[in-house]
N, C-alpha and C. Protein backbone atom coordinates (compact mmCIF):
# COMPACT_ATOMS: atom_id res chain seq x y z
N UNK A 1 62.67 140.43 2.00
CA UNK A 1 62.07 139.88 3.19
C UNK A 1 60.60 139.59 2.89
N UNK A 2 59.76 138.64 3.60
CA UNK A 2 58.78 137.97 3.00
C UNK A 2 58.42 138.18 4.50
N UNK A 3 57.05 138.76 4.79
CA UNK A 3 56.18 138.65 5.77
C UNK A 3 54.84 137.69 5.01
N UNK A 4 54.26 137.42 6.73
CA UNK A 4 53.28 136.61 6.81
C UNK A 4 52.27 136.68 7.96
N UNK A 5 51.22 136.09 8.00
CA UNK A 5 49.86 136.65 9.51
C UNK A 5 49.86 135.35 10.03
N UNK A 6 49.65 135.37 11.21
CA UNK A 6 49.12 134.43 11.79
C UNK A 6 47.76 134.81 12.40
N UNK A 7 46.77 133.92 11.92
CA UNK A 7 45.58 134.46 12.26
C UNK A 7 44.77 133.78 13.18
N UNK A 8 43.99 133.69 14.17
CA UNK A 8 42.74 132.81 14.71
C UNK A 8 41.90 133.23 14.25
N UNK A 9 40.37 132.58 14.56
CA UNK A 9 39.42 132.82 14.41
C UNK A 9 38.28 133.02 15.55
N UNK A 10 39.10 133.90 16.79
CA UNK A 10 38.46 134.28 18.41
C UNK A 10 37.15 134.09 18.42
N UNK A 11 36.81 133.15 19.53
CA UNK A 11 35.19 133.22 19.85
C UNK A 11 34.87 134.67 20.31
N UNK A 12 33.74 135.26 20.13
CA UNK A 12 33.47 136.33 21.07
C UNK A 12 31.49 136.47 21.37
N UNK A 13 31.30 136.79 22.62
CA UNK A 13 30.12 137.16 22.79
C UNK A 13 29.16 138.19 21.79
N UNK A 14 30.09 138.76 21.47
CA UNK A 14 29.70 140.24 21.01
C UNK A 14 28.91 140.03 19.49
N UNK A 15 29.35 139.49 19.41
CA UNK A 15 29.32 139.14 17.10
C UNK A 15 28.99 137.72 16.69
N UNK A 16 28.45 137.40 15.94
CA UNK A 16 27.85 135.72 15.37
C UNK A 16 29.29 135.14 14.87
N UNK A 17 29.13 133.88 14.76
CA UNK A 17 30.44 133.15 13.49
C UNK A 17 30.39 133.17 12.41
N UNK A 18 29.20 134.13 11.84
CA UNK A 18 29.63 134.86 10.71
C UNK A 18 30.20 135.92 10.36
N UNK A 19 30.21 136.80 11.43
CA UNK A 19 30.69 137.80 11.38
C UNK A 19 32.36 137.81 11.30
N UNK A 20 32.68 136.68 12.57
CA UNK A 20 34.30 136.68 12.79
C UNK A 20 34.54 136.17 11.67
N UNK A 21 33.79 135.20 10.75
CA UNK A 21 34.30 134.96 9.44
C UNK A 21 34.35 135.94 9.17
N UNK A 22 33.42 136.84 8.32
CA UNK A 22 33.59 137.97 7.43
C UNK A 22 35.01 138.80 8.09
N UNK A 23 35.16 139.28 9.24
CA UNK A 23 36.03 140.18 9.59
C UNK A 23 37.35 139.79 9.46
N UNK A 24 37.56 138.40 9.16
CA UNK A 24 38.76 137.38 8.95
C UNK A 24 38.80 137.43 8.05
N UNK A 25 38.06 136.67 7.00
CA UNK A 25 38.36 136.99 5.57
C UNK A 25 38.84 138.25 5.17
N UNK A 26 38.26 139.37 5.57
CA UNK A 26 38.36 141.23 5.16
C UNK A 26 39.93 141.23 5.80
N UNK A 27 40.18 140.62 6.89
CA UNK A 27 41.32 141.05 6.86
C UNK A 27 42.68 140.24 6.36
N UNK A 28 42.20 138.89 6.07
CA UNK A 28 43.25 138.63 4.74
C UNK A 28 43.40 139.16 3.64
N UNK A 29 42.40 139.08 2.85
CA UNK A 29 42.00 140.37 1.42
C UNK A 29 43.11 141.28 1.98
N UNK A 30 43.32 141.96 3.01
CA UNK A 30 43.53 143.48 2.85
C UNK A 30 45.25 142.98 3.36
N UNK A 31 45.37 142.25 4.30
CA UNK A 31 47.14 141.90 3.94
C UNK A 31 47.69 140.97 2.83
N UNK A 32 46.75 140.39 2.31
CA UNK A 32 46.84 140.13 0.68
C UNK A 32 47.37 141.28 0.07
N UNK A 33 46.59 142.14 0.00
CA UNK A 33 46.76 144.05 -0.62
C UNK A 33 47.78 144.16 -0.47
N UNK A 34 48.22 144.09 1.00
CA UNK A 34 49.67 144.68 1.23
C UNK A 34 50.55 144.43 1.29
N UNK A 35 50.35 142.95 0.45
CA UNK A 35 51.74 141.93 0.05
C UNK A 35 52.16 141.08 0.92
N UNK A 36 51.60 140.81 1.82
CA UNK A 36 51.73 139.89 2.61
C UNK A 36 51.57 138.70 1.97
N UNK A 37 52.64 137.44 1.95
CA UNK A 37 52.69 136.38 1.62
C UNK A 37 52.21 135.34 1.99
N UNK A 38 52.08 135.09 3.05
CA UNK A 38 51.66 133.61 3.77
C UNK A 38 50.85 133.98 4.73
N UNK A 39 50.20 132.78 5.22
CA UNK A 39 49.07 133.08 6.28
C UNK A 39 49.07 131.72 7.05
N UNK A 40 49.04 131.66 7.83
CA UNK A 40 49.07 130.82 8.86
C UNK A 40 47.67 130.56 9.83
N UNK A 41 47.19 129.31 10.52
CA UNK A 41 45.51 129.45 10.51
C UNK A 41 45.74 128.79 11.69
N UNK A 42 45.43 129.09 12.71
CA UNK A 42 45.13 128.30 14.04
C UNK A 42 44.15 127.28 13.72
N UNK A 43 44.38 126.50 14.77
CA UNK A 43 43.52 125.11 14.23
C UNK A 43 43.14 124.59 16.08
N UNK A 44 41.96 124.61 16.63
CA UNK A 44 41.77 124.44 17.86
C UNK A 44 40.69 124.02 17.78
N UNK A 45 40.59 122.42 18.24
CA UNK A 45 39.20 121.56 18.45
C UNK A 45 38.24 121.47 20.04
N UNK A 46 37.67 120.89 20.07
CA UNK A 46 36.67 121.07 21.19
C UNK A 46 36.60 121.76 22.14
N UNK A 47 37.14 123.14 21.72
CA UNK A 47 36.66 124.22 23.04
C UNK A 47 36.35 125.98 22.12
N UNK A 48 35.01 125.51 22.04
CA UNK A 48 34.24 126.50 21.92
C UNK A 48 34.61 128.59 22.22
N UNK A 49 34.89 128.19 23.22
CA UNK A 49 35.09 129.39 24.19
C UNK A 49 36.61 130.06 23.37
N UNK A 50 37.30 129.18 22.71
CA UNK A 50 38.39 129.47 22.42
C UNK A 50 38.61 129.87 20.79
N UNK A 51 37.84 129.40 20.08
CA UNK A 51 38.04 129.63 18.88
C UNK A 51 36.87 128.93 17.70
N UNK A 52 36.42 129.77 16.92
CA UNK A 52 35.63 128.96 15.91
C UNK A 52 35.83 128.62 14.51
N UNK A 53 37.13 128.37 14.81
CA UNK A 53 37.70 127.59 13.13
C UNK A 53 38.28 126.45 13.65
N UNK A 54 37.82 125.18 13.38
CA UNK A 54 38.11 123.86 13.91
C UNK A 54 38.72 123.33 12.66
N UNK A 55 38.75 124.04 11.69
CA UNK A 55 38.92 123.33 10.22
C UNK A 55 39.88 124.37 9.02
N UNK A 56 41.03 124.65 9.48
CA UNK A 56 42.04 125.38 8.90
C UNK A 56 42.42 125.33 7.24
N UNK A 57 42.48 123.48 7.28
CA UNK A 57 42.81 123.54 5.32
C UNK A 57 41.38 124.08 4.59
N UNK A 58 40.56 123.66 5.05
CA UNK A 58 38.74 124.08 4.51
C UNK A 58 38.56 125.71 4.35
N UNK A 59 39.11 125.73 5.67
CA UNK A 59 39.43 127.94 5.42
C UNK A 59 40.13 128.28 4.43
N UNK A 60 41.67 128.01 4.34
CA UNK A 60 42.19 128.17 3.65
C UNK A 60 41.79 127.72 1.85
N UNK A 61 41.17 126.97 1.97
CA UNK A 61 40.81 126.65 0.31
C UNK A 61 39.82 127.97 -0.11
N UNK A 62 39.38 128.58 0.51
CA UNK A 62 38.41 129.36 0.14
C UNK A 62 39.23 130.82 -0.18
């Protein structure tokens, strides 16, 4: 059996959009670790409030 994440990248008041990067990345790395296969990337344009990854293949290349 082959698991996989589906991930966003949640706006939040609390933390910069670097941070939700970093805490996104840290937590692919770490289901990477745990063999997790695939990853899946929300992709949500002009609403702010909702998410700050507008650009999913660009994430993923990294």
């Amino acid at each position: 059996m082959k698991f996989g994440l589906f991930k966003e990248f949640p706006s939040r008041d609390d933390v910069t959009e670097k941070q939700i990067f970093q805490e996104s990345f840290a937590l692919v790395v770490a289901a990477e670790d745990m063999g997790v296969e695939q990853m899946w990337l929300a992709e949500y344009h002009f609403n702010p409030l909702r998410s700050d990854l507008s650009a999913p293949i660009t994430v993923a290349g990294a």
